[in-house]
Protein backbone atom coordinates (compact mmCIF):
# COMPACT_ATOMS: atom_id res chain seq x y z
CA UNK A 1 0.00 0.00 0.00
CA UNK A 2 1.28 3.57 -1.17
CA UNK A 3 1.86 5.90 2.03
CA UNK A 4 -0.54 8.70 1.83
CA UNK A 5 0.35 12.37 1.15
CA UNK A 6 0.11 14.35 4.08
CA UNK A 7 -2.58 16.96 4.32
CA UNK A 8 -1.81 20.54 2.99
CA UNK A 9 -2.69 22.76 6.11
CA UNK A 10 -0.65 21.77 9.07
CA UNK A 11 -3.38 21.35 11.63
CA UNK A 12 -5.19 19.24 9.44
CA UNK A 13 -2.03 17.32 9.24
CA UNK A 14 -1.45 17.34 13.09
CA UNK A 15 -5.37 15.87 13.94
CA UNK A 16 -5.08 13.43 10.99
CA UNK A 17 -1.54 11.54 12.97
CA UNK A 18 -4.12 11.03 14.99
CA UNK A 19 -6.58 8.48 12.89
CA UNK A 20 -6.01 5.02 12.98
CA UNK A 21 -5.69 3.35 9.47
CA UNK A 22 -9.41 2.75 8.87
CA UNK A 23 -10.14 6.23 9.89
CA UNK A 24 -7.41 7.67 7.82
CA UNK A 25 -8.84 6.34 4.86
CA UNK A 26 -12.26 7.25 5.33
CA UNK A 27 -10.53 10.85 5.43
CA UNK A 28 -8.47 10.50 2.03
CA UNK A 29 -12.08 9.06 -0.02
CA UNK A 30 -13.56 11.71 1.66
CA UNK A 31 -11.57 14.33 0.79
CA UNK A 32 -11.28 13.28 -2.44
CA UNK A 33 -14.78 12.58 -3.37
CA UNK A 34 -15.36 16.35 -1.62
CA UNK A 35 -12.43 17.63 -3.91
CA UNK A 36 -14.01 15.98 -7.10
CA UNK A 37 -17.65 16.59 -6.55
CA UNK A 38 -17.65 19.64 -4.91
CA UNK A 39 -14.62 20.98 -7.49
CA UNK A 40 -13.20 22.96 -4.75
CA UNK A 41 -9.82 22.87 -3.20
CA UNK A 42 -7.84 20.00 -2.09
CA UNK A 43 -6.98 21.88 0.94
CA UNK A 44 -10.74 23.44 1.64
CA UNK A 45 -11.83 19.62 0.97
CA UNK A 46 -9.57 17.61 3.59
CA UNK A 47 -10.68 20.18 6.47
CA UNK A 48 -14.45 19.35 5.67
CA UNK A 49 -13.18 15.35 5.09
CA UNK A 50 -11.88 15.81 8.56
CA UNK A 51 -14.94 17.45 10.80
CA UNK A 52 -16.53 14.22 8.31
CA UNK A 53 -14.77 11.95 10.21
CA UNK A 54 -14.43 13.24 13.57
CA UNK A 55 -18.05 13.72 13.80
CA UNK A 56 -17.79 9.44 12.92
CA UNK A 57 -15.28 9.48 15.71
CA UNK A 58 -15.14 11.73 18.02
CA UNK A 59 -13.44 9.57 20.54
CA UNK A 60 -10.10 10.65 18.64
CA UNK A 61 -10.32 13.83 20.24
CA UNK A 62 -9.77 12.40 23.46
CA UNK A 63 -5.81 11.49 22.44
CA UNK A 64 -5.42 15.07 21.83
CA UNK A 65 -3.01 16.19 24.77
């Protein structure tokens, strides 16, 4: 499996090290099928993949120190 690109804003990039592997790909289809159907930016579309998935998982907010 081909190690995924990190995310372009550095928060986003900080909360997503937190996602386990499932989770972290629910955020990369996500962000792409926001990128692709929404046609907006890649960056605009991984912050809205990410509220996506921590509203799936909110429990990941709890590792946040």
């Amino acid at each position: 499996m081909q190690k995924p690109t990190p995310p372009l804003d550095a928060l986003v990039a900080d909360m997503v090290s937190l996602l386990d592997d499932n989770q972290r790909e629910e955020f990369e289809e996500r962000a792409a099928i926001i990128e692709f159907e929404a046609k907006v930016p890649r960056a605009h579309a991984e912050c809205l993949a990410l509220l996506a998935v921590l509203r799936r998982h909110p429990a990941v907010l709890t590792t946040i120190r």
